[in-house]
N, C-alpha and C. Protein backbone atom coordinates (compact mmCIF):
# COMPACT_ATOMS: atom_id res chain seq x y z
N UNK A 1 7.89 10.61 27.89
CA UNK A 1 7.61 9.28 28.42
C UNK A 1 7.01 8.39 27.34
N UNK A 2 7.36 7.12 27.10
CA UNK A 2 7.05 6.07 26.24
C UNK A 2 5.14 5.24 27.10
N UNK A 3 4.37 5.22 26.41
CA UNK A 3 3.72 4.37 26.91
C UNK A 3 3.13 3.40 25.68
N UNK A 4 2.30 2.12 25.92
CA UNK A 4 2.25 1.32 24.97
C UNK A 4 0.60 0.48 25.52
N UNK A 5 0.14 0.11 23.86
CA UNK A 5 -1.33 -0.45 24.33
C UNK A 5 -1.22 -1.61 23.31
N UNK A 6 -1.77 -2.18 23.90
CA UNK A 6 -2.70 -3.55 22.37
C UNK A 6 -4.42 -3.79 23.24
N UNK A 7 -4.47 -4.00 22.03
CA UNK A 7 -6.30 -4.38 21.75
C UNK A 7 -6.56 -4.97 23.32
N UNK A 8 -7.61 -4.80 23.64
CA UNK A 8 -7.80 -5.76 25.22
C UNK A 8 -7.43 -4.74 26.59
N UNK A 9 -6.10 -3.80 26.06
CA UNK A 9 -5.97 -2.79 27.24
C UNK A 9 -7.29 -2.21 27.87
N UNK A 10 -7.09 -1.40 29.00
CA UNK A 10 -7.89 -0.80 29.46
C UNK A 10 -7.29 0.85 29.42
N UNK A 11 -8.88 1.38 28.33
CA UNK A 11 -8.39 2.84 28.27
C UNK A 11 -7.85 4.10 29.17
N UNK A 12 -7.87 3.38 30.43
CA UNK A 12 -7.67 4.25 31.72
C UNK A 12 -6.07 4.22 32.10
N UNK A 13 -5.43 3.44 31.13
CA UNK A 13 -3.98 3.52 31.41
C UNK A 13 -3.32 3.87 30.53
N UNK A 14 -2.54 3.48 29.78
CA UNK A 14 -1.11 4.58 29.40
C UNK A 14 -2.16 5.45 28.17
N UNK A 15 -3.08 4.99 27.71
CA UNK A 15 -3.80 5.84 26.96
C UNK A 15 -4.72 6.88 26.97
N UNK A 16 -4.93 7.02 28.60
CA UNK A 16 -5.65 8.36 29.24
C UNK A 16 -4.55 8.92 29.37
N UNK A 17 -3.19 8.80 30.04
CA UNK A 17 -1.95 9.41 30.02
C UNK A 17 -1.48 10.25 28.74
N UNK A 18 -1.52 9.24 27.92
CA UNK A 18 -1.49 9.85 26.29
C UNK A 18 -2.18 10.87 25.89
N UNK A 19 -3.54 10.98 25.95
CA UNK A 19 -4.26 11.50 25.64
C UNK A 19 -4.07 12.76 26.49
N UNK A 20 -3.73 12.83 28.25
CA UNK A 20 -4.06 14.10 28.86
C UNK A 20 -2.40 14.61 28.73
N UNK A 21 -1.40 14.35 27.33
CA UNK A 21 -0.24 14.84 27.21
C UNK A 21 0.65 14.77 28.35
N UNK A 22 0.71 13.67 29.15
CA UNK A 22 1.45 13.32 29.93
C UNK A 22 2.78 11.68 29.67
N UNK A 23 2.02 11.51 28.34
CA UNK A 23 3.32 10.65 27.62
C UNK A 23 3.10 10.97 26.13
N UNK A 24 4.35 11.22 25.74
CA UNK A 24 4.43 11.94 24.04
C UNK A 24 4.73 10.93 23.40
N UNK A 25 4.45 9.77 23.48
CA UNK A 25 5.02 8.67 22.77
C UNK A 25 4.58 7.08 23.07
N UNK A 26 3.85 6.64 21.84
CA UNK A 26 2.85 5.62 21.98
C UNK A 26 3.72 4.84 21.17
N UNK A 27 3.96 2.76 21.99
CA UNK A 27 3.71 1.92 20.89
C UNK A 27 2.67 1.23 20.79
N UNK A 28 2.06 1.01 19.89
CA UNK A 28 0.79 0.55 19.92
C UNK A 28 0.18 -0.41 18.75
N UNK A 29 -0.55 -1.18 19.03
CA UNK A 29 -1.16 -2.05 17.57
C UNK A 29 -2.27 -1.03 16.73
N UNK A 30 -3.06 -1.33 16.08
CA UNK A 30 -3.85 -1.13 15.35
C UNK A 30 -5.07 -0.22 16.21
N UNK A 31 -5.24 -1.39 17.13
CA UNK A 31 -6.73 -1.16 17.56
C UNK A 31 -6.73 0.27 18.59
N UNK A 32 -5.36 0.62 18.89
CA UNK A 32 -5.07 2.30 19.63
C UNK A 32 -6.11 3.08 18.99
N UNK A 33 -6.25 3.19 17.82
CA UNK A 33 -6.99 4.05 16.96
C UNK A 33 -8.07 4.43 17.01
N UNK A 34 -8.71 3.25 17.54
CA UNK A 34 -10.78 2.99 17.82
C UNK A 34 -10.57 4.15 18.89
N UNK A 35 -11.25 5.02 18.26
CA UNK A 35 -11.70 6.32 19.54
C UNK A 35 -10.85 7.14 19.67
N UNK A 36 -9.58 7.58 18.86
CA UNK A 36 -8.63 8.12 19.37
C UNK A 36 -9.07 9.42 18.69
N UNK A 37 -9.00 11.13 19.34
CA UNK A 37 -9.47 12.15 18.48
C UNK A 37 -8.49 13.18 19.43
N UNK A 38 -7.16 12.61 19.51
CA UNK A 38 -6.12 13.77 20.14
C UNK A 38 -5.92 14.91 19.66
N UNK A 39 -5.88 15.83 19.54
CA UNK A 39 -5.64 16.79 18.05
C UNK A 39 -3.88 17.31 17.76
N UNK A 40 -3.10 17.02 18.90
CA UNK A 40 -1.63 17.35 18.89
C UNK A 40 -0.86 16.25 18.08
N UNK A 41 -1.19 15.23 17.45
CA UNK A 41 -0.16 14.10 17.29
C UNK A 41 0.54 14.55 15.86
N UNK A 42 1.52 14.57 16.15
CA UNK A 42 2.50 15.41 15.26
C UNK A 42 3.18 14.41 13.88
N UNK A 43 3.16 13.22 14.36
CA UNK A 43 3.30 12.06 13.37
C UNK A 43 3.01 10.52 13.67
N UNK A 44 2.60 9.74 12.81
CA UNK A 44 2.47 8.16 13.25
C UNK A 44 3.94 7.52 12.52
N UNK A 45 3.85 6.32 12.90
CA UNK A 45 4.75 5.22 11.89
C UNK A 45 4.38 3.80 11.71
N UNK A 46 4.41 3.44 10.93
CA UNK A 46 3.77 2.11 10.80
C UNK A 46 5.05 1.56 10.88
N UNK A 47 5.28 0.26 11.52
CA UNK A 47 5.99 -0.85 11.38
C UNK A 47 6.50 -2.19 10.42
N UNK A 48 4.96 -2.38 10.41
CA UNK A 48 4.65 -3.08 9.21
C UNK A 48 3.31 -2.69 8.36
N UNK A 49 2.77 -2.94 7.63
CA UNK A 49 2.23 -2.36 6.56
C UNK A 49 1.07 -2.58 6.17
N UNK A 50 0.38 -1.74 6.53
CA UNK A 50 -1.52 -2.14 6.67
C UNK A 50 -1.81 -2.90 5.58
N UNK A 51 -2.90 -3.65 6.16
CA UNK A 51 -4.05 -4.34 5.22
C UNK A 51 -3.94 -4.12 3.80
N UNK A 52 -4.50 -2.76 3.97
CA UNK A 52 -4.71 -1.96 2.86
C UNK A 52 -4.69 -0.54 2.44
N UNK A 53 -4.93 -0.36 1.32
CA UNK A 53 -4.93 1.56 1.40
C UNK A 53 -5.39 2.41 2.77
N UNK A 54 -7.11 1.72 2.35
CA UNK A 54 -8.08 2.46 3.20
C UNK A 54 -7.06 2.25 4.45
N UNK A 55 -6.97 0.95 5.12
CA UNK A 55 -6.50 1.11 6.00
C UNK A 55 -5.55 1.96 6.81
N UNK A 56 -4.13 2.42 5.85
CA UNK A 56 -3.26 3.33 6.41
C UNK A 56 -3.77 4.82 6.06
N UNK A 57 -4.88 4.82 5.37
CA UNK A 57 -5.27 6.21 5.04
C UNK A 57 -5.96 6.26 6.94
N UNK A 58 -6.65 5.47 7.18
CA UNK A 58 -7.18 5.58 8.95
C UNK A 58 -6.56 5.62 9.43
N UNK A 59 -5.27 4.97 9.73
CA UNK A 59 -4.23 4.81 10.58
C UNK A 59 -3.57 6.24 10.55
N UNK A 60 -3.44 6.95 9.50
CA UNK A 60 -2.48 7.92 9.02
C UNK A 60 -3.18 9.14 9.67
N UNK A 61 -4.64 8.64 9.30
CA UNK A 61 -5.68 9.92 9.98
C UNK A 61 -5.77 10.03 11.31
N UNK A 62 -4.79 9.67 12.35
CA UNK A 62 -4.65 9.64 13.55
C UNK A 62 -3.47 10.96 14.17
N UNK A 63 -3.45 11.22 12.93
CA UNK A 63 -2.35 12.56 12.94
C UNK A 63 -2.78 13.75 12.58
N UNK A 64 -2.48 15.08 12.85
CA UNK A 64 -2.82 16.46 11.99
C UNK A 64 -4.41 16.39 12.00
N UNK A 65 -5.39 15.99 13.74
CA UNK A 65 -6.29 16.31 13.70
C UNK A 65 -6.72 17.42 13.75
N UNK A 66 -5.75 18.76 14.49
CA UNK A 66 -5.87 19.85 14.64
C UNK A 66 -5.51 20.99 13.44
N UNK A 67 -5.74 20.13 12.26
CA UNK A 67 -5.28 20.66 11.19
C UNK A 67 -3.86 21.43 10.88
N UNK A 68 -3.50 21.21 11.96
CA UNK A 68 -1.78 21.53 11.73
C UNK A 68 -1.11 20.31 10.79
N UNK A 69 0.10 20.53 10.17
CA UNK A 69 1.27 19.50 9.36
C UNK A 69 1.46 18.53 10.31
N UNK A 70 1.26 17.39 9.86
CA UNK A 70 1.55 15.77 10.88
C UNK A 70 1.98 14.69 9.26
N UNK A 71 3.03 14.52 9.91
CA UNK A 71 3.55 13.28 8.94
C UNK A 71 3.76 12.28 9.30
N UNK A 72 3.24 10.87 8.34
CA UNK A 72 3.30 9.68 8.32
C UNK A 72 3.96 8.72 7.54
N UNK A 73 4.98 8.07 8.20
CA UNK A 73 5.77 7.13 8.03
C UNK A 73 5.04 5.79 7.67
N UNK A 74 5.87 5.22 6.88
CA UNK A 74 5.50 3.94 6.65
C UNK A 74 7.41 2.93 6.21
N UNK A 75 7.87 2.39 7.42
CA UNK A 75 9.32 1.89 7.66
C UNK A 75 9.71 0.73 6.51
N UNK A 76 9.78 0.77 5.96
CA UNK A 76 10.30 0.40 4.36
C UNK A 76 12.10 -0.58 4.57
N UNK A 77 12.28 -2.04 4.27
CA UNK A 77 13.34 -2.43 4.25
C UNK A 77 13.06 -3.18 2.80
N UNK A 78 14.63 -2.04 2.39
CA UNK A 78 14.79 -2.02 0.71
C UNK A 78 15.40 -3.66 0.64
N UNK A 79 16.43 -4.65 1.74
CA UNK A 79 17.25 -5.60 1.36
C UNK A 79 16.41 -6.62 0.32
N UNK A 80 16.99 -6.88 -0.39
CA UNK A 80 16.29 -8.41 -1.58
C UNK A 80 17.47 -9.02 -1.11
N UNK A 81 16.90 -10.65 -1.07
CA UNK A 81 17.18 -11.91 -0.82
C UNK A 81 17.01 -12.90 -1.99
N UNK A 82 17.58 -13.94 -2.05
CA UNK A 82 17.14 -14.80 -3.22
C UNK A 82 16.97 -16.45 -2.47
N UNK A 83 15.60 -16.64 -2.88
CA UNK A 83 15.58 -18.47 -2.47
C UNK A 83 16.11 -19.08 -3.43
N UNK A 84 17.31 -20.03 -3.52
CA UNK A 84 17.98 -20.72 -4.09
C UNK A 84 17.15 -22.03 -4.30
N UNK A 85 16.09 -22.16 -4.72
CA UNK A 85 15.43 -23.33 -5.13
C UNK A 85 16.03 -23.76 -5.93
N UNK A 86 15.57 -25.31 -6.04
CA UNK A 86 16.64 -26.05 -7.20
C UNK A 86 16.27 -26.08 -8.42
N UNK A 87 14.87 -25.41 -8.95
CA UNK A 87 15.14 -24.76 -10.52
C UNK A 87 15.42 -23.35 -10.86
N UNK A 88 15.90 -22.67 -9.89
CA UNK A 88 16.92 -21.32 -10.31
C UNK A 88 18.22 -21.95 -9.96
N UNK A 89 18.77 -22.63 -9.20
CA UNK A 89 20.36 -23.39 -9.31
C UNK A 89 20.42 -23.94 -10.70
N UNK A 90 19.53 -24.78 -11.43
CA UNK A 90 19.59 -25.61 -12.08
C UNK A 90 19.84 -24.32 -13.48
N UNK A 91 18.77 -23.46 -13.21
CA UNK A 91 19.11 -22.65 -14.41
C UNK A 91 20.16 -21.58 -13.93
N UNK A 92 21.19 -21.33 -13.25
CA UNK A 92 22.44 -20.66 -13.03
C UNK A 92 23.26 -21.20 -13.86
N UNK A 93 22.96 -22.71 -13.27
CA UNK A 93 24.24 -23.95 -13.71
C UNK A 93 24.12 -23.77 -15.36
N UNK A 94 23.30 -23.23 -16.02
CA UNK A 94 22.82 -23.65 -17.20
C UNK A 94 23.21 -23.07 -17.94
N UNK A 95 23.08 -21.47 -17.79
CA UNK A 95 23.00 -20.47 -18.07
C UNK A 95 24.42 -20.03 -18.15
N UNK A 96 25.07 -20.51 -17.23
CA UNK A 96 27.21 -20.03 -17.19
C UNK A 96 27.92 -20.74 -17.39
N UNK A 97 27.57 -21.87 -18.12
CA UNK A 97 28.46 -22.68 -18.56
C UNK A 97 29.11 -23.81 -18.48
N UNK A 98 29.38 -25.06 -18.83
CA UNK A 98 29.77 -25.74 -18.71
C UNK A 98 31.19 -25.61 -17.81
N UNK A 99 32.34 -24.58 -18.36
CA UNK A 99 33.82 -24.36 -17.75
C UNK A 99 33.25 -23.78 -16.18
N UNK A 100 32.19 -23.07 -15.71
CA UNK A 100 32.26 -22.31 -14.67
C UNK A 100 31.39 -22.71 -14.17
N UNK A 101 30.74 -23.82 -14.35
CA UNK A 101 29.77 -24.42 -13.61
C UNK A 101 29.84 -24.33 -11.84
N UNK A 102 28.60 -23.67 -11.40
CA UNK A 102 28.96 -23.86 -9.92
C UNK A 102 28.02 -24.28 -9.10
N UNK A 103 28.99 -26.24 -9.22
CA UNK A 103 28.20 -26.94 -8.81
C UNK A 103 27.88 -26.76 -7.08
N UNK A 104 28.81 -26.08 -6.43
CA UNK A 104 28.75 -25.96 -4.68
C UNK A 104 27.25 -25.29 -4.70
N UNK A 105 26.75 -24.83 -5.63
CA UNK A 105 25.27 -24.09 -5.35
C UNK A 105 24.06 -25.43 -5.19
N UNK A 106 24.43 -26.50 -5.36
CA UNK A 106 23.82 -27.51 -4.99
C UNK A 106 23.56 -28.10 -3.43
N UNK A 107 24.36 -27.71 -2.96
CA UNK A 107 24.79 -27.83 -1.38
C UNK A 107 24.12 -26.71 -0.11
N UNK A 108 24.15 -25.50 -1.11
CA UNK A 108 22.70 -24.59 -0.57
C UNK A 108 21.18 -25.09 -0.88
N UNK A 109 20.80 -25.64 -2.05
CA UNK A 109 19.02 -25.93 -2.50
C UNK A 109 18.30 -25.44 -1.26
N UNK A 110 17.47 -24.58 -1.85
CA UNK A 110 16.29 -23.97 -0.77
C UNK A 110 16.78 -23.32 0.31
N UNK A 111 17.63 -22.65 0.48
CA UNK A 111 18.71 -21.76 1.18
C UNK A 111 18.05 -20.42 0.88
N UNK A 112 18.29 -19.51 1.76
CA UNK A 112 17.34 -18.06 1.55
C UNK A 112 19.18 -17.22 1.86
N UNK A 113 19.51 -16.49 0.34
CA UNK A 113 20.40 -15.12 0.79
C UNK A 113 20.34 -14.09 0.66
N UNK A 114 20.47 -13.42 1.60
CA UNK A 114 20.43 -11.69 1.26
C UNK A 114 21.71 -11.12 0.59
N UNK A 115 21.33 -9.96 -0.24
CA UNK A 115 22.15 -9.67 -1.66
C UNK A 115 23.25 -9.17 -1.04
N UNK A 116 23.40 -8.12 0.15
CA UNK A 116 24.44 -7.96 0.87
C UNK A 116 25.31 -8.54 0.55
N UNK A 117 25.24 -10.29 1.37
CA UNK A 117 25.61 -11.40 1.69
C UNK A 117 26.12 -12.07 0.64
N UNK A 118 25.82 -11.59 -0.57
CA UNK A 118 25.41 -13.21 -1.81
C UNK A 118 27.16 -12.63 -2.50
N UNK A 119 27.79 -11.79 -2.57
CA UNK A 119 29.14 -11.73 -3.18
C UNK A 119 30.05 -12.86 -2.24
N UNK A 120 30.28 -12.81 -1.08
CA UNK A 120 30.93 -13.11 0.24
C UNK A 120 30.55 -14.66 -0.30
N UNK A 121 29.55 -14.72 -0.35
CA UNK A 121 28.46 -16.10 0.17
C UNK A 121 29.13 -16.84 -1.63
N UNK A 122 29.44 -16.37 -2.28
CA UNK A 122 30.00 -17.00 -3.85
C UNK A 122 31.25 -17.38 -3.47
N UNK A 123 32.29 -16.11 -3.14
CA UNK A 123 33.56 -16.53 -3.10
C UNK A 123 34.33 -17.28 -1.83
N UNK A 124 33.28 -17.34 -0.43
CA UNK A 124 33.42 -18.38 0.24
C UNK A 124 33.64 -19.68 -0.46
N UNK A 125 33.04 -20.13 -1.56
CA UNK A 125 32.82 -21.28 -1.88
C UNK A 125 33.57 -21.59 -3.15
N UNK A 126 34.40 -20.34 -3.38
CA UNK A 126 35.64 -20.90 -4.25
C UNK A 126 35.18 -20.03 -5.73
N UNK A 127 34.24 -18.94 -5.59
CA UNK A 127 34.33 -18.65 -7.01
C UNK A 127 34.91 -17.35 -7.28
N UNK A 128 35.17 -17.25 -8.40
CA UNK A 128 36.13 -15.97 -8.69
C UNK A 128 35.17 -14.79 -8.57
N UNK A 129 36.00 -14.06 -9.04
CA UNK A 129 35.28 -12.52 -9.03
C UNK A 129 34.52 -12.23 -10.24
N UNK A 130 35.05 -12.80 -11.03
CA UNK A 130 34.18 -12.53 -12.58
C UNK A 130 32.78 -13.83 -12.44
N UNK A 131 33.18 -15.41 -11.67
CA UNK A 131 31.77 -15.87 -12.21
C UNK A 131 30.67 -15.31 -11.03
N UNK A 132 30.87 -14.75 -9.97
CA UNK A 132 30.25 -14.38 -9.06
C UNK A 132 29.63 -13.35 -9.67
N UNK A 133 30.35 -12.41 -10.32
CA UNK A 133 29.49 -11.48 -11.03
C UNK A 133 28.12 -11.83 -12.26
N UNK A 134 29.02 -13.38 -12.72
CA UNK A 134 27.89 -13.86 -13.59
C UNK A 134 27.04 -14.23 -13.15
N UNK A 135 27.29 -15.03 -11.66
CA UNK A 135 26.30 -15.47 -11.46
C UNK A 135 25.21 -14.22 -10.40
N UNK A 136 25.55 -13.52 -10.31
CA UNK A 136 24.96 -12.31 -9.80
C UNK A 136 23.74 -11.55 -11.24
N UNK A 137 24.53 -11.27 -12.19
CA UNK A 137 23.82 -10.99 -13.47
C UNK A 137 22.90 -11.67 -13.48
N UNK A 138 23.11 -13.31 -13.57
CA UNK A 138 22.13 -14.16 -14.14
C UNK A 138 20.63 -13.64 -13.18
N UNK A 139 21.14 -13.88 -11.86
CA UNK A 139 19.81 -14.01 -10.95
C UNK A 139 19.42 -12.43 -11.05
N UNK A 140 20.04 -11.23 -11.27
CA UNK A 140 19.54 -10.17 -11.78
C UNK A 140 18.55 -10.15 -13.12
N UNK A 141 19.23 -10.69 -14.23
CA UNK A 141 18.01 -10.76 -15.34
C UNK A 141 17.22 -11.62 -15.26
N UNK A 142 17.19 -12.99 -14.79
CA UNK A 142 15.73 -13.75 -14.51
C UNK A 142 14.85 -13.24 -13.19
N UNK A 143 15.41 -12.46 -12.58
CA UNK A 143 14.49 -11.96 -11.86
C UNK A 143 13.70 -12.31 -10.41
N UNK A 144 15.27 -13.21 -9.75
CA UNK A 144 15.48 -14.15 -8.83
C UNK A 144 15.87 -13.35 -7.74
N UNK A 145 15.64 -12.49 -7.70
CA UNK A 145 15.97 -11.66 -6.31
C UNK A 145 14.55 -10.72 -5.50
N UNK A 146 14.35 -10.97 -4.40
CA UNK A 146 12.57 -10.47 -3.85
C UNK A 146 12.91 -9.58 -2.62
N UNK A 147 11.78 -9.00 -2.61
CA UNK A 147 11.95 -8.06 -1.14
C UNK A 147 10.45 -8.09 -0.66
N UNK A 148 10.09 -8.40 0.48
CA UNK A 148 9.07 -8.42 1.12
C UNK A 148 8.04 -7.25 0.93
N UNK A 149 8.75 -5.88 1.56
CA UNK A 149 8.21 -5.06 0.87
C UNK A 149 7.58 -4.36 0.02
N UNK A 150 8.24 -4.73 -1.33
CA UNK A 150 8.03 -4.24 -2.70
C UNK A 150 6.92 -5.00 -2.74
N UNK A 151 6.86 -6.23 -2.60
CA UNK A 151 5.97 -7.31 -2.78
C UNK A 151 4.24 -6.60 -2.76
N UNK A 152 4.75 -6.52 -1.21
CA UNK A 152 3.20 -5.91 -0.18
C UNK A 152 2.91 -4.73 -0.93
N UNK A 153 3.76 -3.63 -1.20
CA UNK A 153 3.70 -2.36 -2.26
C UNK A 153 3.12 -2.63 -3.69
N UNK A 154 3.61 -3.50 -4.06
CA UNK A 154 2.99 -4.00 -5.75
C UNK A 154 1.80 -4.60 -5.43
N UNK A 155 1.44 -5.28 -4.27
CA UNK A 155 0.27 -6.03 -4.27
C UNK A 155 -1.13 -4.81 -4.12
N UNK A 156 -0.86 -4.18 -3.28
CA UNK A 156 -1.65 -2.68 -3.05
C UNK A 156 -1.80 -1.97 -4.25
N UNK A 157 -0.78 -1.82 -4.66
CA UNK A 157 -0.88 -1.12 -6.29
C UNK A 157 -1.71 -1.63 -7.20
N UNK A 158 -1.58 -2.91 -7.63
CA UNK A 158 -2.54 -3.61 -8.46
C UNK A 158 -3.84 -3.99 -8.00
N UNK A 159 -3.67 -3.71 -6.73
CA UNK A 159 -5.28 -4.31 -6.02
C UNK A 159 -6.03 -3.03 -5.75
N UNK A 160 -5.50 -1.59 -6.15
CA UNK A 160 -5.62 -0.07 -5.72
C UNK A 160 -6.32 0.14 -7.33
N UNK A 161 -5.53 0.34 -8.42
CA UNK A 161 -4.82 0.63 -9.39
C UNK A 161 -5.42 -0.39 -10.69
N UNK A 162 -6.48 -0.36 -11.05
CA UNK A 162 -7.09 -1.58 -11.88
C UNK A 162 -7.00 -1.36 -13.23
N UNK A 163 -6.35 -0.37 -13.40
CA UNK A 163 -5.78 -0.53 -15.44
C UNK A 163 -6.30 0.87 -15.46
N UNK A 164 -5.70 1.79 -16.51
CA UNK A 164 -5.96 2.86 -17.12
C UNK A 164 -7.44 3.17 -17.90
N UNK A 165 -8.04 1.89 -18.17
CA UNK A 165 -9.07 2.15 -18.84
C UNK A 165 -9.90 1.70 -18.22
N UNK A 166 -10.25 1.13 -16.10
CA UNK A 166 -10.96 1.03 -15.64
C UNK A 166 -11.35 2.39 -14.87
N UNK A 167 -9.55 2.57 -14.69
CA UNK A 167 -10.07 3.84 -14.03
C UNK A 167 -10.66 5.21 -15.05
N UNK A 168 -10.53 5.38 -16.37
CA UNK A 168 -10.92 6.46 -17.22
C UNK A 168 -12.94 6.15 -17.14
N UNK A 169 -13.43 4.88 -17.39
CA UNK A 169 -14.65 4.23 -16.95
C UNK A 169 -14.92 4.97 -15.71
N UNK A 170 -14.35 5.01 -14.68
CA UNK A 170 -15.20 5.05 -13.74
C UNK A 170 -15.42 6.84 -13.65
N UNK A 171 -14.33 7.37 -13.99
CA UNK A 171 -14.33 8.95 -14.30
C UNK A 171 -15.28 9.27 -14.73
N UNK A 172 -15.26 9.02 -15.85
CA UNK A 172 -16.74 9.35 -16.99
C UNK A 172 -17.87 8.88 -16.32
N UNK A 173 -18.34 7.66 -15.77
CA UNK A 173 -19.63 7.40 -15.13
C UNK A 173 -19.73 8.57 -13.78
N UNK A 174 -18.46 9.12 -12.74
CA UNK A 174 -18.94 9.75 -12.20
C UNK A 174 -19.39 11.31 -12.30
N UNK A 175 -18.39 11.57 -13.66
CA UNK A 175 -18.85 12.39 -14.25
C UNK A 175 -19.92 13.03 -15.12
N UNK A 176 -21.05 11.98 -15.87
CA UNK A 176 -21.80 11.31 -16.46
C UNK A 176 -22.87 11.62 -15.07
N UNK A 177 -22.65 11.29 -13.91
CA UNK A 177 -24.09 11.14 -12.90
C UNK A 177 -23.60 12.44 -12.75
N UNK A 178 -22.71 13.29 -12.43
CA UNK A 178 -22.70 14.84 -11.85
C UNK A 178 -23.14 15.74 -12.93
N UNK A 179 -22.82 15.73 -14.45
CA UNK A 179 -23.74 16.62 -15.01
C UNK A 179 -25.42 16.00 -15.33
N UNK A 180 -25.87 15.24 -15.02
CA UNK A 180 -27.10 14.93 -15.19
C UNK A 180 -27.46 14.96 -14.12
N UNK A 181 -27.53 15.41 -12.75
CA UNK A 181 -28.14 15.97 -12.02
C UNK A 181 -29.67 16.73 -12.59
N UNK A 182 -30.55 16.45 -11.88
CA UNK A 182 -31.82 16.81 -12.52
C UNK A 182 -31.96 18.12 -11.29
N UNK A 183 -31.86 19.63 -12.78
CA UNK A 183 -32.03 21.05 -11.67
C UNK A 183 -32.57 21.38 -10.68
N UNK A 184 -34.09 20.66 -11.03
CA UNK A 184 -34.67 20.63 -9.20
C UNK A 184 -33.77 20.41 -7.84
N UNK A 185 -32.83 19.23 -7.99
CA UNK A 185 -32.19 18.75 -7.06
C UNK A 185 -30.98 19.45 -6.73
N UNK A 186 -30.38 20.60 -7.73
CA UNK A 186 -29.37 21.38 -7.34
C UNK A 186 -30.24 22.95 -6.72
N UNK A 187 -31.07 23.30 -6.87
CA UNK A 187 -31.57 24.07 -6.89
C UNK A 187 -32.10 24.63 -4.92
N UNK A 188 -32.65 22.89 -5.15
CA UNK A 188 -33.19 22.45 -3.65
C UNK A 188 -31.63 22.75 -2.68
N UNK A 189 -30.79 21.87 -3.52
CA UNK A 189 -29.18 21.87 -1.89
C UNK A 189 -29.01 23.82 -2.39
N UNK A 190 -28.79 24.42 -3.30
CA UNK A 190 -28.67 26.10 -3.06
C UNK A 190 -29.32 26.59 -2.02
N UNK A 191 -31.17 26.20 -1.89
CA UNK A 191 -31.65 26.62 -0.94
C UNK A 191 -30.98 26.33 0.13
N UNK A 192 -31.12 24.68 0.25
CA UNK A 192 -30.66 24.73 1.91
C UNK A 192 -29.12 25.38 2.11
N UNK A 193 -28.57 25.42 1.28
CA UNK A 193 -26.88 26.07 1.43
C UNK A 193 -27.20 27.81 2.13
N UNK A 194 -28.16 27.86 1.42
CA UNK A 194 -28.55 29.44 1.79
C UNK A 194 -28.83 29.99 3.52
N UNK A 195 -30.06 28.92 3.60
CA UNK A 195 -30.47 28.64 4.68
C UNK A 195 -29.34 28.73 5.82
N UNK A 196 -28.45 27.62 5.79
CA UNK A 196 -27.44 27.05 6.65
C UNK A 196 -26.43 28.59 6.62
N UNK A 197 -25.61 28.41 5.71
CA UNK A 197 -24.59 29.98 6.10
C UNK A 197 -25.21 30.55 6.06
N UNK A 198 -26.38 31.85 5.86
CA UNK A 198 -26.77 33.11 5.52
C UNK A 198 -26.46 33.63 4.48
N UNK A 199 -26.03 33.26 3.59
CA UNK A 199 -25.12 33.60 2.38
C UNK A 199 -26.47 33.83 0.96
N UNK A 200 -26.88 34.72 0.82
CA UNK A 200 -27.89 35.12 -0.33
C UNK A 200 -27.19 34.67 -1.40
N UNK A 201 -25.35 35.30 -1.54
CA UNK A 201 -25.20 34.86 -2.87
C UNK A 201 -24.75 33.67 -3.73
N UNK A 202 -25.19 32.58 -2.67
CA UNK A 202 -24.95 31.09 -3.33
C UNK A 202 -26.13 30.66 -4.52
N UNK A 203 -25.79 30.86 -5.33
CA UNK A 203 -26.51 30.17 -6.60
C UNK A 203 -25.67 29.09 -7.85
């Protein structure tokens, strides 16, 4: 059975159901999560694409509470599109030539195509097979083609991911505070380690 919540629900419906394994299958926003400690959920999927790290690392942690294998999806659409603004037309036009000029790309300005689409979408409009390819190249090497996705992915990355020599910095400082630990203070958590399991031979 399918059941479904957003923020504002009341926990006494499809999500007590959920919970007492009487529906195997939740759609749900974000806020499902606040309080959720099922231990059977075998996988999540995101739709669209958290905030942030932390974020889908929580979201993700809504799975494999029972320490069993639970896998998490995150639904990924690879298509790139290109906005035909009128200074990438202007530099197509520029770039292929005077003989193959293709001025009908003036008649799109600020037109959004998907790459699928963009062969079809050339020779609709009268161009051959070879300048379609050029003009396919061109917007390949300037770098005129985007995907939503990748976008949100690169933005996480660089906002995750702060240079090789911030992250080697922060290594060494935490490494730097773990051997300078002052012995009293390791000495003290052995005791209590001792204490807690029964275990004499923790030193």
């Amino acid at each position: 059975m399918l059941g479904t919540f957003v923020g504002g629900d009341k926990p006494s419906g499809d999500m007590a159901s959920f919970n007492n394994n009487e529906m195997n299958l939740m759609v749900a926003t974000k806020a499902f999560g606040m309080g959720i400690d099922k231990p059977n959920i075998r996988y999540t999927i995101n739709f669209n694409h958290p905030s942030s790290i932390e974020s889908y690392v929580q979201e993700a942690g809504r799975g494999g509470r029972d320490k069993q294998n639970a896998i998490s999806y995150i639904l990924y659409e690879p298509t790139e599109y290109i906005h035909l603004s009128i200074d990438k037309i202007n530099d197509i036009r520029s770039l292929i030539g005077h003989d193959e000029d293709p001025v009908w790309l003036e008649r799109y300005a600020n037109r959004y195509v998907l790459f699928n689409d963009f062969p079809q979408f050339c020779k609709s409009n009268g161009a051959s097979e070879e300048q379609t390819q050029k003009i396919i190249d061109i917007t390949h090497k300037n770098g005129y083609w985007e995907n939503v996705d990748k976008g949100i992915d690169l933005w996480f990355h660089n906002n995750s991911f702060r240079g090789l020599l911030k992250e080697k910095a922060i290594l060494y400082e935490m490494t730097d505070r773990l051997l300078n630990i002052k012995p009293t203070h390791v000495v003290k958590i052995q005791g209590e380690l001792r204490d807690v399991t029964g275990n004499d031979d923790i030193a």
